[in-house]
C-alpha atoms as a PDB file:
ATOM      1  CA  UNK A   1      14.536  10.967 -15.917  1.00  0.00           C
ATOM      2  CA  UNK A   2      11.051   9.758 -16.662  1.00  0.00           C
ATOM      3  CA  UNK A   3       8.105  10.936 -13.893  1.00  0.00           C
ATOM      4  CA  UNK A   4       7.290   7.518 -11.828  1.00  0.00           C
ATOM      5  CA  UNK A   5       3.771   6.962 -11.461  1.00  0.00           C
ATOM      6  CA  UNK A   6       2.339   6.347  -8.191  1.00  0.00           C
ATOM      7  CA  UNK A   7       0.485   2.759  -7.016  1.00  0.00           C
ATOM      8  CA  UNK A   8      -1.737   1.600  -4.842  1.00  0.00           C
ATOM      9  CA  UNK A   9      -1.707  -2.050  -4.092  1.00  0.00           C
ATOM     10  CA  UNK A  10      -3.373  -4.706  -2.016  1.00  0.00           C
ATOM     11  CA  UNK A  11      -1.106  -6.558  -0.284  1.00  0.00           C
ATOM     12  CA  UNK A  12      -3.505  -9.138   1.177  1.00  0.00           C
ATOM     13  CA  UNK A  13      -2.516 -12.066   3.588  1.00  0.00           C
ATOM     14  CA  UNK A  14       1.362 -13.002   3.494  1.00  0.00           C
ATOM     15  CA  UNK A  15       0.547 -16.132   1.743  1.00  0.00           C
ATOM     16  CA  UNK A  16      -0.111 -14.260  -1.531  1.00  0.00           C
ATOM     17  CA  UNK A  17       4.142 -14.557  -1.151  1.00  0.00           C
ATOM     18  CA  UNK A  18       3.885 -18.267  -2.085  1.00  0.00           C
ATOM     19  CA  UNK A  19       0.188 -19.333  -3.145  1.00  0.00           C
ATOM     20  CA  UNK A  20      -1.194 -19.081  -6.739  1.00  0.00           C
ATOM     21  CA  UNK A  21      -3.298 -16.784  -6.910  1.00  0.00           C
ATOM     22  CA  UNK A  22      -4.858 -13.961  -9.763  1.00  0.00           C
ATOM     23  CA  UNK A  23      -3.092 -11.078  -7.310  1.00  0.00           C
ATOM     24  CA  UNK A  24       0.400 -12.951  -6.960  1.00  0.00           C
ATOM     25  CA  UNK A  25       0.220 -13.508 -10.998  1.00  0.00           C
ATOM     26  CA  UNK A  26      -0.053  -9.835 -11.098  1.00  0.00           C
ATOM     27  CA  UNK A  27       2.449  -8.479  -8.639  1.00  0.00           C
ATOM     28  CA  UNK A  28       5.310 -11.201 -11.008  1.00  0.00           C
ATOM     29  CA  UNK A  29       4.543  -9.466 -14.346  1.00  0.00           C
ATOM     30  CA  UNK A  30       3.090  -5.884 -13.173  1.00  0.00           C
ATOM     31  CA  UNK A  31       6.754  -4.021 -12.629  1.00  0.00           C
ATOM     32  CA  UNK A  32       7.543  -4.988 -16.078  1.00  0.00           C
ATOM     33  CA  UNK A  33       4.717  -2.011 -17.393  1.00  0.00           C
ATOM     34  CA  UNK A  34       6.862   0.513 -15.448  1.00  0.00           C
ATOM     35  CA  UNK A  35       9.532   2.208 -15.669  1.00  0.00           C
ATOM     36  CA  UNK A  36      12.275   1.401 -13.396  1.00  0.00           C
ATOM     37  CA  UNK A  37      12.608   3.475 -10.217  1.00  0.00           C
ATOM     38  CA  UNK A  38      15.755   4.877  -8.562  1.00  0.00           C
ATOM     39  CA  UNK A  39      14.187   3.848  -5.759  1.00  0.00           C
ATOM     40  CA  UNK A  40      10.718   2.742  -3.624  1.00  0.00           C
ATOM     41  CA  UNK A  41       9.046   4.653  -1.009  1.00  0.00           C
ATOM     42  CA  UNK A  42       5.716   2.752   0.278  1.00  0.00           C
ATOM     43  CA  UNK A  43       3.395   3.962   2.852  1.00  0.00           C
ATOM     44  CA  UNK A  44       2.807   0.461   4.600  1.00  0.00           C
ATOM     45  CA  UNK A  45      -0.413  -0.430   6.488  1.00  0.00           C
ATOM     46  CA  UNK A  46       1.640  -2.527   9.581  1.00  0.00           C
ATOM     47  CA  UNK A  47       3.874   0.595  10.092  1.00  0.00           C
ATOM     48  CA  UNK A  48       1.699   2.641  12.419  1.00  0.00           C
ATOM     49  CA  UNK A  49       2.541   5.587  13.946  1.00  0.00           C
ATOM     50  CA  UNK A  50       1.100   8.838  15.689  1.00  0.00           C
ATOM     51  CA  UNK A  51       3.429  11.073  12.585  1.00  0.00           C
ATOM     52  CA  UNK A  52       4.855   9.714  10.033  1.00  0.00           C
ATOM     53  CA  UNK A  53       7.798   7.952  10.331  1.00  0.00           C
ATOM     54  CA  UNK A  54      10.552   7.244   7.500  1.00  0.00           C
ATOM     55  CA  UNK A  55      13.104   4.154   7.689  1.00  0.00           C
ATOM     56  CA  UNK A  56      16.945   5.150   7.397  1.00  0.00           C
ATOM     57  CA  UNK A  57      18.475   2.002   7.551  1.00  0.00           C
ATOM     58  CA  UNK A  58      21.068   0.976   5.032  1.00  0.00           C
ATOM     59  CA  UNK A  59      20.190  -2.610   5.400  1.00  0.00           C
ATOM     60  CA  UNK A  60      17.043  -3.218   6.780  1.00  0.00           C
ATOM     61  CA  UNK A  61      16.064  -6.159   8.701  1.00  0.00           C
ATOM     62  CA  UNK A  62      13.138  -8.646   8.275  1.00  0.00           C
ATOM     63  CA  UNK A  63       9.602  -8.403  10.195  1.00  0.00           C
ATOM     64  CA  UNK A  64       7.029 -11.811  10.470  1.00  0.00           C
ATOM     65  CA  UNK A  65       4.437  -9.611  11.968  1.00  0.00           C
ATOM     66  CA  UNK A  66       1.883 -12.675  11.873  1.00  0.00           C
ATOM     67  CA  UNK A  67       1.812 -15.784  13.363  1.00  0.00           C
ATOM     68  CA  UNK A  68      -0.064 -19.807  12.456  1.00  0.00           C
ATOM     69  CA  UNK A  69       1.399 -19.558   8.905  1.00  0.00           C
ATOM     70  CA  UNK A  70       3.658 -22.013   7.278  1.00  0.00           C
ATOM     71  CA  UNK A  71       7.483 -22.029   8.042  1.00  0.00           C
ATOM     72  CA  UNK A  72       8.399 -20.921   4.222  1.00  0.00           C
ATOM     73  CA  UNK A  73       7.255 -17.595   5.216  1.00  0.00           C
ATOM     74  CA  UNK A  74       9.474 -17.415   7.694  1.00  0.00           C
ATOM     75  CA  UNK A  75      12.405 -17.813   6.000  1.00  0.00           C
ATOM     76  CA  UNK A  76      11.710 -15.679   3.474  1.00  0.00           C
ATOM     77  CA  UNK A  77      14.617 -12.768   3.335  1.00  0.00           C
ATOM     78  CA  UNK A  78      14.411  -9.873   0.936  1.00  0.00           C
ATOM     79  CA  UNK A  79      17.415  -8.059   1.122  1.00  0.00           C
ATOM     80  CA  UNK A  80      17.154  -4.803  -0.402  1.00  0.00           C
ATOM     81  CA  UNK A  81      18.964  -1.849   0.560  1.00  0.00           C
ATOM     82  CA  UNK A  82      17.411   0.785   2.464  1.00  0.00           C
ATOM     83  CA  UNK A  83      17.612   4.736   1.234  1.00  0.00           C
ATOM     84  CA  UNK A  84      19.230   7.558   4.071  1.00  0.00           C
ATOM     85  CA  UNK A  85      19.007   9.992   1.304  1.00  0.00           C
ATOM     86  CA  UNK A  86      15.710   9.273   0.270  1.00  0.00           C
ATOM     87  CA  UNK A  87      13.704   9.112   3.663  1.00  0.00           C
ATOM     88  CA  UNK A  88      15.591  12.449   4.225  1.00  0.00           C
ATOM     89  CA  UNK A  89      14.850  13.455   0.424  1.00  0.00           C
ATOM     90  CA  UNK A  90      11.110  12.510   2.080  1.00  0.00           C
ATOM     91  CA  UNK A  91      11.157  14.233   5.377  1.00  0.00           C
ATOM     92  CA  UNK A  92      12.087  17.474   3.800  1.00  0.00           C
ATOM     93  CA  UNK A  93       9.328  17.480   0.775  1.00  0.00           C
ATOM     94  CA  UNK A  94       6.993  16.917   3.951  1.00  0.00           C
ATOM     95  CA  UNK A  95       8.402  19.823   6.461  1.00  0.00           C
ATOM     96  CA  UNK A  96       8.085  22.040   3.711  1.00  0.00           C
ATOM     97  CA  UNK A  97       4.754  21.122   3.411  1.00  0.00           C
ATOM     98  CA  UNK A  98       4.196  21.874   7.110  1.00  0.00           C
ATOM     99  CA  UNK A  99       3.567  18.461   8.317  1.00  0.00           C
ATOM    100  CA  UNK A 100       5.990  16.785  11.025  1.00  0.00           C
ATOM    101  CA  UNK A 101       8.270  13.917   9.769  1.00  0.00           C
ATOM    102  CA  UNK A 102      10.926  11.497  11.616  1.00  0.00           C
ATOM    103  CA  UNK A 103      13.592   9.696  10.584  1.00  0.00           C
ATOM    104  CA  UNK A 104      13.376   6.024  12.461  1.00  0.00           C
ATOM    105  CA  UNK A 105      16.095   3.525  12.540  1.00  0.00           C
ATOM    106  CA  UNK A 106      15.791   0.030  13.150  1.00  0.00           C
ATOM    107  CA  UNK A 107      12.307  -0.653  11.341  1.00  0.00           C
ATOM    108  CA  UNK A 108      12.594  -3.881   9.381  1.00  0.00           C
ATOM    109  CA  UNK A 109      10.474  -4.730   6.336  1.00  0.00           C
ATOM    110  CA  UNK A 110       7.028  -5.816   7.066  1.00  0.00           C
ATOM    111  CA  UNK A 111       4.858  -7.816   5.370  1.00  0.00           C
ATOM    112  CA  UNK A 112       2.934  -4.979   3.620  1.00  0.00           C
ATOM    113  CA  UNK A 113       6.268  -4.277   2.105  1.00  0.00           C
ATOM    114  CA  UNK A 114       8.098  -7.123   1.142  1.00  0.00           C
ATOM    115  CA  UNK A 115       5.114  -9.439  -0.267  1.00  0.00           C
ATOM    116  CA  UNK A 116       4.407  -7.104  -2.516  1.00  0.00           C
ATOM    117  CA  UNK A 117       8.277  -5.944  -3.189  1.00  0.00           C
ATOM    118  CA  UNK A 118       9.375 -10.004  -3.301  1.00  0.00           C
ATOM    119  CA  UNK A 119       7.196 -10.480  -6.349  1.00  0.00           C
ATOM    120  CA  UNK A 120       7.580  -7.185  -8.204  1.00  0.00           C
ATOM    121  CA  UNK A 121      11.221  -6.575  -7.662  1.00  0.00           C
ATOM    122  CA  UNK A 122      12.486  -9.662  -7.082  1.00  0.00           C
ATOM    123  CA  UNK A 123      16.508  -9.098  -7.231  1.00  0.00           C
ATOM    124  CA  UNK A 124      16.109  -6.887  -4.365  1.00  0.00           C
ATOM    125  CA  UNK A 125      18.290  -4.280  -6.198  1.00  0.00           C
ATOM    126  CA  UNK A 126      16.105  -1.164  -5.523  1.00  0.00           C
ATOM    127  CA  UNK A 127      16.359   0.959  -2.502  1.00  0.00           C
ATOM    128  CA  UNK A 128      13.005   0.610  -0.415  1.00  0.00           C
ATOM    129  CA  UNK A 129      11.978   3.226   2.539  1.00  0.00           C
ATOM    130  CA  UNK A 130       8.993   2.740   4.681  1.00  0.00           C
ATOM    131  CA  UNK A 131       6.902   5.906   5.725  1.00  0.00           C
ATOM    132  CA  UNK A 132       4.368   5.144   8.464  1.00  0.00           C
ATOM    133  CA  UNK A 133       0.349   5.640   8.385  1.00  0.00           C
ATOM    134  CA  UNK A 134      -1.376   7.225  11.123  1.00  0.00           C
ATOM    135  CA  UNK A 135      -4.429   5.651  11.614  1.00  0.00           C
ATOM    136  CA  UNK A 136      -6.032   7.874  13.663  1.00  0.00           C
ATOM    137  CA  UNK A 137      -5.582  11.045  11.146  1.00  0.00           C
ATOM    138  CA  UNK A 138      -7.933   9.853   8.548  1.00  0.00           C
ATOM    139  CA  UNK A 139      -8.208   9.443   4.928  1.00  0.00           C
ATOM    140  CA  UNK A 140      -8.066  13.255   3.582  1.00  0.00           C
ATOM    141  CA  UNK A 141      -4.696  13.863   5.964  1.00  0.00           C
ATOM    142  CA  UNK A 142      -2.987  11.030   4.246  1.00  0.00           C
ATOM    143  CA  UNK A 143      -4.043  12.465   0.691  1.00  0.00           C
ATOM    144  CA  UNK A 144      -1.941  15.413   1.710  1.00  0.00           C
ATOM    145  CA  UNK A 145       0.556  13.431   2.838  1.00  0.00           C
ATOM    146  CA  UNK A 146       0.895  11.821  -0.281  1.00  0.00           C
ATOM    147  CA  UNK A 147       0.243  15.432  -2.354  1.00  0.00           C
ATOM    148  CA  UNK A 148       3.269  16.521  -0.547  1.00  0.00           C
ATOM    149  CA  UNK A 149       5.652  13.412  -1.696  1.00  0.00           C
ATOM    150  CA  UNK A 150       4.036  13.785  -5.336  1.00  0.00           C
ATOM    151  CA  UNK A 151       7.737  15.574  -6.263  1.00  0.00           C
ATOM    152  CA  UNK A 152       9.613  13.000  -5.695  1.00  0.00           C
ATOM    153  CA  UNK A 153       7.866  11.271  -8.316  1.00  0.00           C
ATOM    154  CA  UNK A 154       9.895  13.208 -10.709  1.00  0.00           C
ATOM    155  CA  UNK A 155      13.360  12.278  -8.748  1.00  0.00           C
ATOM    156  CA  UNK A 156      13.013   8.322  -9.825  1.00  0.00           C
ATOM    157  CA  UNK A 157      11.033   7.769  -6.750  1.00  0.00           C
ATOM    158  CA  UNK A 158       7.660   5.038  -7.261  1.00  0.00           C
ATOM    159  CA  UNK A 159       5.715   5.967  -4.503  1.00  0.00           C
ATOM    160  CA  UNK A 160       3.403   2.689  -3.124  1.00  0.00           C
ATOM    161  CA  UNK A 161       0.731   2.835  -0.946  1.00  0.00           C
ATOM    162  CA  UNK A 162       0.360  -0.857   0.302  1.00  0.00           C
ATOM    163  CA  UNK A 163      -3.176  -2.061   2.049  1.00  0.00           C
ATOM    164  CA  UNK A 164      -6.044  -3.912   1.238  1.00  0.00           C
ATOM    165  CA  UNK A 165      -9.019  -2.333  -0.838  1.00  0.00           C
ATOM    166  CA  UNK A 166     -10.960  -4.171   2.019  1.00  0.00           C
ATOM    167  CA  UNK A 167     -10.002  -5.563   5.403  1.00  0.00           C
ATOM    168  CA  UNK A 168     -12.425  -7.329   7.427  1.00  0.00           C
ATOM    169  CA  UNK A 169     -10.803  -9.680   9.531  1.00  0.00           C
ATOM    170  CA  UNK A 170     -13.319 -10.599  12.075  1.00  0.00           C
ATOM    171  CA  UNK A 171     -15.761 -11.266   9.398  1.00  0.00           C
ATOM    172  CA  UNK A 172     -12.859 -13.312   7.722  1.00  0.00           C
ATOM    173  CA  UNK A 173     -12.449 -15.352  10.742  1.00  0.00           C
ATOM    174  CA  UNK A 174     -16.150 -16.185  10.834  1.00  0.00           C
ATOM    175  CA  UNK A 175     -16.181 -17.017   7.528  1.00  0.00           C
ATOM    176  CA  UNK A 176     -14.052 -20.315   7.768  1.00  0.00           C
ATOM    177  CA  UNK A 177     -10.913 -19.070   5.497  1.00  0.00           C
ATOM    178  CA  UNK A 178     -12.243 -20.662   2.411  1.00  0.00           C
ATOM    179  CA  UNK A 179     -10.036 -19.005   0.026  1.00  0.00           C
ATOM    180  CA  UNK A 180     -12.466 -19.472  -3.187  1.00  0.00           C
ATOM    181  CA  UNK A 181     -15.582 -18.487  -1.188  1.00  0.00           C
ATOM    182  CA  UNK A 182     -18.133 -16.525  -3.038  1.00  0.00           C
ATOM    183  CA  UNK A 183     -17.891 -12.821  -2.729  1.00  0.00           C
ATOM    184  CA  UNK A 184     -20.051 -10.915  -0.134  1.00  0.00           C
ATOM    185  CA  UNK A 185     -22.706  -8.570  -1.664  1.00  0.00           C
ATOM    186  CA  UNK A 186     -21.381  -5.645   0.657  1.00  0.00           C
ATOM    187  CA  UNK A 187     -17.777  -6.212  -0.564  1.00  0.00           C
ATOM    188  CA  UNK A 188     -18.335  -5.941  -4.413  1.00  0.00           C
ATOM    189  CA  UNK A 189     -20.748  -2.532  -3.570  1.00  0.00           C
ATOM    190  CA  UNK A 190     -18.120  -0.941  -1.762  1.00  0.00           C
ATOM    191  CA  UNK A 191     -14.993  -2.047  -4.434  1.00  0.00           C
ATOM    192  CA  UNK A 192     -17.626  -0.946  -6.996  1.00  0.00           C
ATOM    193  CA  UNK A 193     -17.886   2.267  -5.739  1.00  0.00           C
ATOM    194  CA  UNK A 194     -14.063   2.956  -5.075  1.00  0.00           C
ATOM    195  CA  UNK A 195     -13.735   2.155  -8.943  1.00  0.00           C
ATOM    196  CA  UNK A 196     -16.078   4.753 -10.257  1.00  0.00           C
ATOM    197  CA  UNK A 197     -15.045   7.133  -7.836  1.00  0.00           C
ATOM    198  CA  UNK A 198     -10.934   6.622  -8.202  1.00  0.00           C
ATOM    199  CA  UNK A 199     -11.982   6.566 -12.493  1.00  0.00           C
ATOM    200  CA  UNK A 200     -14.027   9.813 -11.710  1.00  0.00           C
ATOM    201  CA  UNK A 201     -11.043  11.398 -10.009  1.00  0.00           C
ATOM    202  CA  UNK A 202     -12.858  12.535  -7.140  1.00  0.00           C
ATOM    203  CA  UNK A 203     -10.326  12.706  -4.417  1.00  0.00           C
ATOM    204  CA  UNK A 204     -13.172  14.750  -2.096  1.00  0.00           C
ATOM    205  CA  UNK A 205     -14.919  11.716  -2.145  1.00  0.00           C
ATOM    206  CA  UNK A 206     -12.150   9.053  -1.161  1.00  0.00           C
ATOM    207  CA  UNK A 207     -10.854  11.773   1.499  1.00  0.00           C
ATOM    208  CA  UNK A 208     -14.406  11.218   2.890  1.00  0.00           C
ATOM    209  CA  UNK A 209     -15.076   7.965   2.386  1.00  0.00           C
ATOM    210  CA  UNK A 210     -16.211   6.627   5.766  1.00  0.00           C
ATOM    211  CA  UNK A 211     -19.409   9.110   5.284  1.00  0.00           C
ATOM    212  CA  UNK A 212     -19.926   8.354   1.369  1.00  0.00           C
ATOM    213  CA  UNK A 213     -18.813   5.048   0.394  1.00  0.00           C
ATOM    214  CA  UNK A 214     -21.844   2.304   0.820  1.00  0.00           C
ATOM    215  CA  UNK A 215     -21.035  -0.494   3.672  1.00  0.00           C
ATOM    216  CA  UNK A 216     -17.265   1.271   4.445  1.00  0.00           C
ATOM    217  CA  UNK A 217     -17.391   0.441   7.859  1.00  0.00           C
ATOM    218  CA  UNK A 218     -17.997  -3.124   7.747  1.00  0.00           C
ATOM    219  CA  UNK A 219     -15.115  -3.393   4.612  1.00  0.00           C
ATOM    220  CA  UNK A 220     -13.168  -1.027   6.945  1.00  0.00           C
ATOM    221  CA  UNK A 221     -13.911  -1.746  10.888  1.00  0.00           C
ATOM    222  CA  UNK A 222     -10.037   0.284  10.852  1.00  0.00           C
ATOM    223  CA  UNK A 223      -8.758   2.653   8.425  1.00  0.00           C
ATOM    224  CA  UNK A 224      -5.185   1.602   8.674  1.00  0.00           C
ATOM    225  CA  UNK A 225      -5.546  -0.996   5.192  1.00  0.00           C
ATOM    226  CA  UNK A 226      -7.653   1.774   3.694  1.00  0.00           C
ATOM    227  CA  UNK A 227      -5.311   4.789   4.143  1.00  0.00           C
ATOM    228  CA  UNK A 228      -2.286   3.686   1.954  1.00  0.00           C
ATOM    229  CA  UNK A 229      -5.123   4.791  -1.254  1.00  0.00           C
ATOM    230  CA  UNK A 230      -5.416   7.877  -0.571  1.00  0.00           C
ATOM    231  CA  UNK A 231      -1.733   8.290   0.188  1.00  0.00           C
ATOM    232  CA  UNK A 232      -1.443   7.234  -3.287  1.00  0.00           C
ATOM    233  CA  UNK A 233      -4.239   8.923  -4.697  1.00  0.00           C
ATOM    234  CA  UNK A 234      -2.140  12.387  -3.133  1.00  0.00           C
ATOM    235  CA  UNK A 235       1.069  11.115  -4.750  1.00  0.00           C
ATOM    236  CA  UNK A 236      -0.348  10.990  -8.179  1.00  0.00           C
ATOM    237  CA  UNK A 237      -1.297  14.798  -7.987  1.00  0.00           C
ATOM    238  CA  UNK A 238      -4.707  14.454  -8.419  1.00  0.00           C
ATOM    239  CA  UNK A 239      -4.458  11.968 -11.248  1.00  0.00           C
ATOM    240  CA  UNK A 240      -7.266   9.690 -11.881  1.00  0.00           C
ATOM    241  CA  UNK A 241      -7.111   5.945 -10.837  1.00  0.00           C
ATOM    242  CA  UNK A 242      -6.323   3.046 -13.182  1.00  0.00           C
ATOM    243  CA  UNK A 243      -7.252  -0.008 -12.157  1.00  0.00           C
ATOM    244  CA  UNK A 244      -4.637  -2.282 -12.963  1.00  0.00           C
ATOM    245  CA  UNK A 245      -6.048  -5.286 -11.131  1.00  0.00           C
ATOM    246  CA  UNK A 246      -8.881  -6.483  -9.810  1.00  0.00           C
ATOM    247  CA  UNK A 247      -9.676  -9.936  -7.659  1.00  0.00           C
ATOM    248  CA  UNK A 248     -11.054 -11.334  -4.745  1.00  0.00           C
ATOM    249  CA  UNK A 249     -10.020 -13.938  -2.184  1.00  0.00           C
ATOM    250  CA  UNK A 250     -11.835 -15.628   0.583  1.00  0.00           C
ATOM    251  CA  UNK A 251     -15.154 -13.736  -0.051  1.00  0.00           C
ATOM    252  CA  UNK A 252     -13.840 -11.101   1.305  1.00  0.00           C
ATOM    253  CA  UNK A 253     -10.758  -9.838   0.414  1.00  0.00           C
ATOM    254  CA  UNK A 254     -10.638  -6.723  -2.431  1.00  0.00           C
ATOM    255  CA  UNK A 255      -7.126  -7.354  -4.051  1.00  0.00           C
ATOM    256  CA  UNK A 256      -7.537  -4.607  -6.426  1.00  0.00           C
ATOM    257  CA  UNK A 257      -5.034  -2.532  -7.313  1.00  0.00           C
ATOM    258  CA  UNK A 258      -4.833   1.265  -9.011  1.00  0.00           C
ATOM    259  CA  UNK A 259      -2.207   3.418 -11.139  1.00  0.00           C
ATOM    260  CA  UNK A 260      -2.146   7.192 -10.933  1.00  0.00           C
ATOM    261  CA  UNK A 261      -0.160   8.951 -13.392  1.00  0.00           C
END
């Protein structure tokens, strides 16, 4: 069985499900460059939790966590199966790695999930678990958290870590919601930076990013949107970061997204 890579994507705002757009052009034709998985595991950035948490349901439900968006969205289903095996497959790769794990029933798809999913994987035929961030834990915790997972790469698992390379949404409020605004100064410094550094390899300096990367707190006023890269980043085993895309919506917005293989 070939060794799935891991991914890091940015799932930006649930239109990116039905508006044209440079990042919804990539998540239709991206899958095709990989191999096909046994199954998906994706660290989501709307699935918060104080430890992580992995979905068992067979047939998970739906989730509109977001509200003042058109009705299409709403009756959007994707109805892939959900993995027992493989959130237990994921529980025990993380116990033996000394980190606490639960199984959680009842956890339907959000919309970190199943934008990106709809578009990539579009017949729904791949089993998809959910494992929780914790928001409070930091960047260099969910590196390990990914490190620890980086096996079941080699079991057919892709491993996703689905955020946003930035997340600003006060600033995104403020800003009017003009979705071909031009692109802040302090957002192309900070995705500037993650490049070189994810290219470099340096994981230290992701794991610490708050402290190193220039204007992270006003791309990242919360970590949850940030903390599904460095999950990745762990996953890939210390791989260095491809960027496989790389666009910006609303000024603000990062869509980028990176390979590690």
């Amino acid at each position: 069985m070939a060794r799935m890579p891991s991914l890091f994507v940015s799932h930006g705002s649930p239109m990116t499900a039905i508006q044209p757009s440079a990042a919804r052009d990539f998540f239709l034709s991206f899958a095709q460059e990989l191999p096909r998985p046994k199954a998906i595991l994706i660290a989501t950035a709307h699935f918060e939790s104080a430890a992580p948490l992995l979905s068992t349901d067979e047939k998970p439900a739906m989730i509109y966590d977001f509200g003042g968006f058109p009705q299409p969205l709403f009756e959007i289903v994707y109805p892939a199966p959900g993995s027992p095996a493989v959130a237990e497959r994921a529980a025990e790769a993380l116990h033996a790695a000394g980190h606490d794990a639960y199984g959680v029933s009842d956890r339907g798809f959000d919309h970190g999930t199943w934008v990106p999913l709809s578009l990539m994987y579009p017949d729904a035929d791949i089993p998809v678990v959910q494992i929780s961030v914790q928001p409070e834990l930091g960047a260099a915790y969910h590196m390990e958290i990914g490190r620890a997972l980086a096996p079941l790469r080699d079991e057919g698992v892709l491993v996703i870590g689905s955020g946003s390379l930035t997340h600003n949404l006060y600033e995104l409020s403020r800003s009017g919601r003009q979705f071909d605004a031009p692109v802040r100064d302090w957002v192309v410094e900070f995705t500037d930076w993650i490049a070189q550094t994810l290219e470099a390899g340096s994981a230290e300096d992701i794991a610490h990013y708050r402290q190193r990367a220039p204007f992270a707190r006003e791309n990242h006023p919360t970590d949850e949107h940030f903390l599904p890269l460095p999950f990745a980043m762990g996953a890939g085993g210390g791989a260095k970061g491809q960027r496989v895309h790389a666009s910006y919506e609303y000024g603000l917005l990062a869509m980028d997204a990176y390979l590690f293989q």
